[in-house]
Every structure is written in structure tokens, then in C-alpha cells.
Protein backbone atom coordinates (compact mmCIF):
# COMPACT_ATOMS: atom_id res chain seq x y z
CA UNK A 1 105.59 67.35 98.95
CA UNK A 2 108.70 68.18 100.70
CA UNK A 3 110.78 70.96 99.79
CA UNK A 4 113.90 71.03 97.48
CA UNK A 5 116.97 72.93 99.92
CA UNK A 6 120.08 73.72 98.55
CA UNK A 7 122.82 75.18 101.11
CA UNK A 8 123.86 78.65 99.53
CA UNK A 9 126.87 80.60 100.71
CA UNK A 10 126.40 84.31 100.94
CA UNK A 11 129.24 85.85 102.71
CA UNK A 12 130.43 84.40 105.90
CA UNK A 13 126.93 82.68 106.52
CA UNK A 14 125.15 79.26 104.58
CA UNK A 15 121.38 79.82 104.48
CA UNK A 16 119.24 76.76 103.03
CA UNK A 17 117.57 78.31 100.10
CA UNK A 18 114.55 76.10 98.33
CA UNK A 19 112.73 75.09 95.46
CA UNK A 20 114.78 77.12 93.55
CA UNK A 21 113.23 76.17 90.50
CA UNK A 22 109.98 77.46 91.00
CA UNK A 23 108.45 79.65 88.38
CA UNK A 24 107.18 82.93 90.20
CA UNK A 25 106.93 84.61 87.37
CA UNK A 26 104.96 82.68 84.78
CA UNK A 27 104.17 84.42 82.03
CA UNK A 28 108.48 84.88 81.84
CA UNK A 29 109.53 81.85 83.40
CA UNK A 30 111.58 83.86 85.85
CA UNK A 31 111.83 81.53 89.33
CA UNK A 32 112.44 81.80 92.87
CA UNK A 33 116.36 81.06 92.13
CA UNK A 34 116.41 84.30 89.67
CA UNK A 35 114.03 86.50 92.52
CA UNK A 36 117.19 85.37 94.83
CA UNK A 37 120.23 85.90 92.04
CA UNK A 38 118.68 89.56 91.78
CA UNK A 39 118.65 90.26 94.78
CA UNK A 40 122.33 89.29 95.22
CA UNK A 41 123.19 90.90 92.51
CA UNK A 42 121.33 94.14 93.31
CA UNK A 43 122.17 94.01 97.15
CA UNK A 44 125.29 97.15 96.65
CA UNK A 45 122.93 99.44 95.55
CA UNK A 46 119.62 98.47 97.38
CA UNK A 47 121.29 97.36 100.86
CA UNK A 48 122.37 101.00 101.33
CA UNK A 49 118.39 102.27 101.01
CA UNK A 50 117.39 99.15 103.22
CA UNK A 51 119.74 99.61 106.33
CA UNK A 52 118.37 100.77 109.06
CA UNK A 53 114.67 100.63 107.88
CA UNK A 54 111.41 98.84 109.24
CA UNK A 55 110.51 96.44 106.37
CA UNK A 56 107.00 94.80 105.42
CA UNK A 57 107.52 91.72 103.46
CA UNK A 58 105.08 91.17 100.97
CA UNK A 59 105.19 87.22 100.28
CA UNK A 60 104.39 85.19 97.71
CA UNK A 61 104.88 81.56 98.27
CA UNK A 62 102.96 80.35 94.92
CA UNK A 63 104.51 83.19 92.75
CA UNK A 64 102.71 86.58 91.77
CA UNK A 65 99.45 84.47 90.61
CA UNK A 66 98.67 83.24 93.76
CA UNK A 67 97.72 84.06 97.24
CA UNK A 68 99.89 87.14 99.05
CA UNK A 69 100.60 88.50 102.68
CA UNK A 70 101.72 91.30 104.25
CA UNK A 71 104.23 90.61 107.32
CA UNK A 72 104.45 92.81 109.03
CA UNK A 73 105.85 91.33 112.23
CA UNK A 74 109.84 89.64 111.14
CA UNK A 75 108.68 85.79 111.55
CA UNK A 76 109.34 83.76 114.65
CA UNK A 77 111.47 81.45 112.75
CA UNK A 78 113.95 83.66 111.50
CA UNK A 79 117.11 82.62 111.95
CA UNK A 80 118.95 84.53 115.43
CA UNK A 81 121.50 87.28 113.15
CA UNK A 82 118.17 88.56 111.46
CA UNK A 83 117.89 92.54 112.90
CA UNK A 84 114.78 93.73 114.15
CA UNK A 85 113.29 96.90 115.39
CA UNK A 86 110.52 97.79 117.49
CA UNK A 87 107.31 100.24 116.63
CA UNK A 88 103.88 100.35 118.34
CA UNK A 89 100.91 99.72 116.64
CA UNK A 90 99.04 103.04 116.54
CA UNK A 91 95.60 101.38 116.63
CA UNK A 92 95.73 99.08 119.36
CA UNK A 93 98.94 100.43 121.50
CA UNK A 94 100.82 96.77 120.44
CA UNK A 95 104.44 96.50 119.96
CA UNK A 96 105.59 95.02 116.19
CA UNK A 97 108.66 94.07 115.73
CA UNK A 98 110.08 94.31 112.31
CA UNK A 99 113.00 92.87 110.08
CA UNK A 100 116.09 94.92 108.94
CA UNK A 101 117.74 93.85 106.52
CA UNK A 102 121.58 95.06 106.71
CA UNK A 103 122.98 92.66 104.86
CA UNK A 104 123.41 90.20 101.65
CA UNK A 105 122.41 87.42 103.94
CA UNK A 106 119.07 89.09 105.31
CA UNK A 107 118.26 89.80 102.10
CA UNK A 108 118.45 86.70 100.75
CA UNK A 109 117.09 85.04 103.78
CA UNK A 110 113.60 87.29 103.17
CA UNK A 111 113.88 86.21 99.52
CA UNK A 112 114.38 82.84 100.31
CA UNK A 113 110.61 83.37 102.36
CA UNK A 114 109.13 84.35 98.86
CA UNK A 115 109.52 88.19 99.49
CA UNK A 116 108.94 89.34 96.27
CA UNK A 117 108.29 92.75 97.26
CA UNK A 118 110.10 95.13 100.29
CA UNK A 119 108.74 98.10 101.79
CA UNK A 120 110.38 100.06 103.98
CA UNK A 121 109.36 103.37 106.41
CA UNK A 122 110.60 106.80 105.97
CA UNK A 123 111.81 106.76 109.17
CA UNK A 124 114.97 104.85 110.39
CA UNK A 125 114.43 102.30 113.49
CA UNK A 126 116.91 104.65 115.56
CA UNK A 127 113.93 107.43 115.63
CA UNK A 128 110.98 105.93 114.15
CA UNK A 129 109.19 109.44 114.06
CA UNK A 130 111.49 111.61 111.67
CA UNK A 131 111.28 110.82 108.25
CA UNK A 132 114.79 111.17 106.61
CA UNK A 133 112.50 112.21 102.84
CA UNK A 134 109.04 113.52 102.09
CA UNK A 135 107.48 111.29 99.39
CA UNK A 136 104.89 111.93 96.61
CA UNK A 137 103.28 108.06 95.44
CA UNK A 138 101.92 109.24 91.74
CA UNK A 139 98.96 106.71 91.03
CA UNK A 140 97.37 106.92 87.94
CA UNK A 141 93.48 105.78 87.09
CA UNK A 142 92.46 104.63 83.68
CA UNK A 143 92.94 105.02 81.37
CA UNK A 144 95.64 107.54 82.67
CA UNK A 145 98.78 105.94 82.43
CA UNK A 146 102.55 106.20 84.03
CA UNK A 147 103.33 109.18 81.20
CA UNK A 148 100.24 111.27 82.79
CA UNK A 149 102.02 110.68 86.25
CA UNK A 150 104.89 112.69 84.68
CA UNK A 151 103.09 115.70 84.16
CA UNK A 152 102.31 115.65 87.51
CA UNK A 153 106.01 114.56 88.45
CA UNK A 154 107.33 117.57 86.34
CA UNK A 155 104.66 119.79 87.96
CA UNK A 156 106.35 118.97 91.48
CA UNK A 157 109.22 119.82 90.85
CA UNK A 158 108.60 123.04 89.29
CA UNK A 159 107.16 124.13 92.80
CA UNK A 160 109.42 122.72 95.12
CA UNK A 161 112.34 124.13 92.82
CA UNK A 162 110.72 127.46 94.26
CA UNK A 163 111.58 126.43 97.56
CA UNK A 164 115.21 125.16 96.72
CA UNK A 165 114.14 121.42 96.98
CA UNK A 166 115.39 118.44 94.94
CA UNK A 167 113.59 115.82 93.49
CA UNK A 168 114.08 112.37 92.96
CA UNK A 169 111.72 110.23 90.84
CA UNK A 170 111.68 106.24 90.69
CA UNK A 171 109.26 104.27 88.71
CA UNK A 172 107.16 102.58 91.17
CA UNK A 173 107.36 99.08 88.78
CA UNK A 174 103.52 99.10 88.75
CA UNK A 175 101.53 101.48 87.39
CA UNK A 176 102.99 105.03 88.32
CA UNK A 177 105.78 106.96 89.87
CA UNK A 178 107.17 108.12 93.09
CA UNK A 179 109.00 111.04 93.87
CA UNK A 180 111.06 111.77 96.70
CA UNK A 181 112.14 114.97 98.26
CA UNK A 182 115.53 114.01 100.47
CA UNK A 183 115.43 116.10 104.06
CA UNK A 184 117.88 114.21 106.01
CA UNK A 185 117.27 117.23 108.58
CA UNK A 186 114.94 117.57 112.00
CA UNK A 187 111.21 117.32 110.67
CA UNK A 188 108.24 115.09 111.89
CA UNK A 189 105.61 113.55 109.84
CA UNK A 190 103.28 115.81 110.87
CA UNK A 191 105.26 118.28 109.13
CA UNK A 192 105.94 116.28 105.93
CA UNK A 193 102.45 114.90 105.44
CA UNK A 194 100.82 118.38 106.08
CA UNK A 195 103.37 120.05 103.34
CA UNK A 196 102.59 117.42 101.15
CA UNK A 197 98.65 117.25 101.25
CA UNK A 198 98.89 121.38 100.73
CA UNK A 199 101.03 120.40 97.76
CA UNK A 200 98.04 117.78 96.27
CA UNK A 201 95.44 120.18 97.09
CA UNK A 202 97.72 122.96 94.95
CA UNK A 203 97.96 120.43 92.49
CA UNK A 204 94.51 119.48 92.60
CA UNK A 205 92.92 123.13 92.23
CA UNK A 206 95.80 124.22 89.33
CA UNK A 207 94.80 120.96 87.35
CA UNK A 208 92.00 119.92 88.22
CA UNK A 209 91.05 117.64 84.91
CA UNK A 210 94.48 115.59 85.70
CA UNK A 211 94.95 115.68 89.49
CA UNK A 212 93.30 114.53 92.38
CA UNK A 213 94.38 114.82 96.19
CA UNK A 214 91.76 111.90 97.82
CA UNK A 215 91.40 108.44 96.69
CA UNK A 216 88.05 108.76 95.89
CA UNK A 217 87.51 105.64 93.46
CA UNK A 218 84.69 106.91 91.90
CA UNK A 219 86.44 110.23 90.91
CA UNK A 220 89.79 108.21 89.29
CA UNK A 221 88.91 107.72 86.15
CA UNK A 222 91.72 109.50 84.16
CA UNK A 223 93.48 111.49 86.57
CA UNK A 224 96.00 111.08 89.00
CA UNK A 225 96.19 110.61 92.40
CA UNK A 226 98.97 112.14 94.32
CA UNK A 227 99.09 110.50 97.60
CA UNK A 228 100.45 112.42 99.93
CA UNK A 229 99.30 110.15 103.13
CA UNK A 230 102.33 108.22 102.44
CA UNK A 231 103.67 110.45 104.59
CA UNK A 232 102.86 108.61 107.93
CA UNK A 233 105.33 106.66 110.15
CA UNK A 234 102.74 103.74 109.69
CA UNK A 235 102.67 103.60 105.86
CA UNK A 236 105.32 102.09 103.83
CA UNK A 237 106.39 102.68 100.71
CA UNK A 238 108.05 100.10 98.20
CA UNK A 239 111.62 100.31 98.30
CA UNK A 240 113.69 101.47 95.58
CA UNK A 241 114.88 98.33 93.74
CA UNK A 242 112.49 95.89 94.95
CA UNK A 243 110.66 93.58 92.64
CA UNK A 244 106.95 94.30 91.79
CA UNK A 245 104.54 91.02 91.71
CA UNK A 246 103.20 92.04 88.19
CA UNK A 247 102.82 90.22 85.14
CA UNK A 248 106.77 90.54 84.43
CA UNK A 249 109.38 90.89 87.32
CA UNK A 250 109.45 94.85 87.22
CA UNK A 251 111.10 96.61 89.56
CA UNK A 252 110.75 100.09 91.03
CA UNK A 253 113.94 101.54 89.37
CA UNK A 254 115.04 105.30 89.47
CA UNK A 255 115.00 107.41 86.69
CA UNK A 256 116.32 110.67 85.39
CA UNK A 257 114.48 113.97 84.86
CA UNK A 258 115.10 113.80 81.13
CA UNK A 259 114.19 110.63 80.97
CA UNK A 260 110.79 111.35 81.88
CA UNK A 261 110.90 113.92 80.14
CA UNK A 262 112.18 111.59 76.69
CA UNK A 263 108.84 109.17 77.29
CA UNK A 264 106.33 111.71 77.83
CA UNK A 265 107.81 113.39 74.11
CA UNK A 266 107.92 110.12 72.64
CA UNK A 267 104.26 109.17 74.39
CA UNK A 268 105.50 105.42 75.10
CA UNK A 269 105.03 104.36 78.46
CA UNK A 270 107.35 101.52 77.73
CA UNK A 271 110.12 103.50 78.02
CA UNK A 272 109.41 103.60 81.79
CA UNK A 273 109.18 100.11 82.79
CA UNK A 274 112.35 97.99 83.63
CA UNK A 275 112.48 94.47 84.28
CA UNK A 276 115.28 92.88 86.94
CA UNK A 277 117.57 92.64 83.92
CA UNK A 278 117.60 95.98 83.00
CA UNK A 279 117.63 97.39 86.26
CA UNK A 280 121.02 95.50 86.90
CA UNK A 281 122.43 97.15 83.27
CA UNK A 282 121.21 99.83 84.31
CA UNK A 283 122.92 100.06 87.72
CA UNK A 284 126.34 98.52 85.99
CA UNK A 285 126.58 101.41 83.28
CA UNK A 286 125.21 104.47 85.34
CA UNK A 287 125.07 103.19 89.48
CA UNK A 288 122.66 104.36 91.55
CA UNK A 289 120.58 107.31 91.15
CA UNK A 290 118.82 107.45 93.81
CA UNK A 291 121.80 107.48 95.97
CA UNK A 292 121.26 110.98 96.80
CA UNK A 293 118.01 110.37 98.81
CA UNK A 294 119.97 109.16 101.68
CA UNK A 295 122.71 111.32 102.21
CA UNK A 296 121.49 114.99 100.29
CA UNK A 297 120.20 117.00 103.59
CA UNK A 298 117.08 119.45 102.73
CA UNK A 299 115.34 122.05 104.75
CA UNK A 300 111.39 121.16 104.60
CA UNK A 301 110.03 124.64 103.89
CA UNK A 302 107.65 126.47 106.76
């Protein structure tokens, strides 16, 4: 069956958007044309966090029910004002070349391929080897649950405070958290990711009923697992903003301290998840809070 296309203006470009109508989302109803109108609409706040990044699309041609990819390599067919930016393959020595998305019009283009989720590096393309923020991804086992991840969120920053460091959580739209630490200074992953597994193993021995530094599967089971490996110019984390391919359209949103702080009292988890709706009230009636993570410059401590 041949695709529906619809020419859509998005600033001084026409992309062919299509099948607007289909439901990714079907337990909501929410379709490919509202995955794209978010996106739009989020594109002041997210585009900032996105320029200048590697990005992995995550696609999802038959909504978040059906088959996925990751791509990492910006498709062949993209159209010629796409960006991309080279980084070689650590395994195998090959050259990838990824998308970066500067604009409404990229963005919409990669949502347009059924890029439900983006996730970008830590590192910008202009030095693909300094991360610009040293990340904590706060995964939760059952039947632990995002409100356990706060402990552990609150936990972090009570140490880091000790070494004048600020902290920036965002829901992760799935199951847990992530918390960023902002540098914005000289460092090198092999700086960030050794500061940050010493921080899980800390964590780890102070708590060690509720925390766990390795992703051992068989160990989950009600704790948390602070991943600090994210911290690695070949991971990528999910960008703040972006859609989540769960049940609802969630999306990783930032939140404030005593916000976290509000749910864990209140011991309702569903005070921490946002849908794109309330991510774009959100963003109207208090703009973006996770603004600071790109600018806020932070000495990673020795």
C-alpha cells in the first residue's frame, strides 16, 4: 500500500511528511502526525540540547508495538541540508557518520522516519572525546520503582554538593531517572566514567540493600542500578525531551529537586511521569529546566 504524503512547511524548507494518521501510540490513539506536532512544538527547548550532538535514532515504523531499530549511521536517503558528523567505531576501527539535528526541519525530517526516540552523546561532534556533563542513568529493578531511584538521586547530590557540584535530574520517561552533573570544562571520559563508577561503588557499599553499581540481572531485584558506564563516548543517552516508546507517549522531562522530593513524600510514582502534553504545559508555564546543563561550567573533582 502506498504511502499517504502531505507537503509540510517548516521554516524556509517543505519536507513530505506521511501517513500522518497512523496510530503509534495505541493504547492513546496518539499518531505519527501528533509524534511530529510535538516535536514542533517542543523544538525551542529541545533543539538547544540537540545541536551539535551525534544522534541514534531509535525507529519505529509500526508504532511502539512493533518491530524497532537503532540507526546509528544518518540514512543514505536523507535529504542533502541534513548535518552529519563523523566518529569511529571503537570495535572495528570503521567510520559512522551520524545525524545532527540543528534545526526544526531535521527534526521533523527524523520524525517523519518514525524516530520516536533521540539519543544523543555527551560529547559534541566538534571534539567527540570531552563530554560537556557527567551523567548518572538511575534504573530501577522490581519491584523498585522511579520513587526508589530518588533516594538514590537525593543521595547524589548530597555528595557531589561536597564537592561544589550541581545536579540536574530528568525523568528518563521509562522506568527511572537520570541525573546530570554539567562540566562544560576540559575533562575526558576517562575521567568522568572513572569518577562516576567510584561514586556507584560509594553508593553501592553505603546502601547496599538499595544500590547496585553492575548490571548484574540476577542481583536487580529491588534495588537500583546506577549506571555509571554511560559515561563512554560510545554510549548514548536519551535526550532530554524525547519521546519514550512506552505504553503512553512519555517523555524524558526535567524535574525539580522538590519535586522529587514532593513524590517520594507523597509515595506516588505518578507524580513523575509526563506525557507529550504535559511536558509542553510544562515548558509554557516554567521553560526549560534543564537549560543549565549546557551552558553552567563545573570543575570535575580530582
Amino acid at each position: 500500500m502506498a504511502s499517504k504524503k502531505t507537503p509540510l512547511k517548516v521554516g524556509r524548507r517543505v519536507l513530505e511528511v506521511s501517513n500522518l494518521d497512523k496510530v503509534f501510540y495505541p493504547s492513546t490513539g496518539f499518531t505519527k502526525g501528533d509524534t511530529i506536532n510535538y516535536y514542533r512544538e517542543i523544538a525551542p527547548v529541545l533543539l538547544p540540547h540537540l545541536k551539535g550532538r551525534l544522534l541514534t535514532l531509535k525507529r519505529y515504523p509500526d508504532g511502539v508495538d512493533g518491530m524497532f531499530f537503532y540507526e546509528k549511521n544518518c540514512p543514505k536517503h536523507r535529504p542533502e541540508w541534513i548535518k552529519t558528523a563523523p566518529m569511529i567505531r571503537r570495535q572495528d576501527g570503521v567510520t559512522v557518520n551520524y545525524c545532527v539535528l540543528n534545526d526544526e526541519a531535521s527534526l521533523v525530517w527524523a520524525a517523519n522516519l518514525a524516530s520516536i526516540e533521540l539519543h544523543t552523546t555527551l560529547a559534541k561532534a566538534t571534539d567527540v572525546t570531552r563530554p560537556t556533563a557527567l551523567v548518572f542513568d538511575l534504573d530501577p529493578g522490581p519491584p523498585a520503582d522511579i520513587l526508589d531511584c530518588v533516594d538514590v538521586a537525593l543521595w547524589l547530590k548530597k555528595i557531589l554538593a561536597s564537592h561544589d557540584l550541581d545536579l540536574f535530574p530528568k525523568t528518563s520517561g521509562s522506568k527511572g531517572l537520570q541525573v546530570f552533573a554539567p562540566l562544560n570544562t576540559k575533562v575526558t571520559y576517562e575521567q568522568t566514567k572513572a569518577f562516576a563508577h567510584e561514586l556507584a561503588l560509594q553508593l553501592e557499599r553505603e546502601h547496599p540493600d538499595q544500590v547496585l553499581s553492575k548490571p548484574k540481572k540476577a542481583e536487580r531485584e529491588g534495588k537500583v542500578f546506577v549506571d555509571w558506564s554511560q559515561n563512554d563516548n560510545h554510549k548514548t543517552t536519551v535526550s532530554v525531551y524525547s519521546l519514550r516508546a512506552r505504553e503512553e507517549p512519555t517523555a524524558s522531562t526535567p524535574v525539580s529537586w522538590a519535586e522529587l522530593t514532593k513524590a517520594r513524600k507523597a509515595g506516588d510514582p505518578a507524580l513523575l511521569a509526563f506525557e507529550a502534553a504535559d511536558v509542553l504545559r510544562r515548558v509554557a508555564k516554567r521553560g526549560d529546566l534543564f537549560d543549565p546543563v549546557r551552558t553552567l561550567k563545573q570543575k570535575l573533582p580530582s
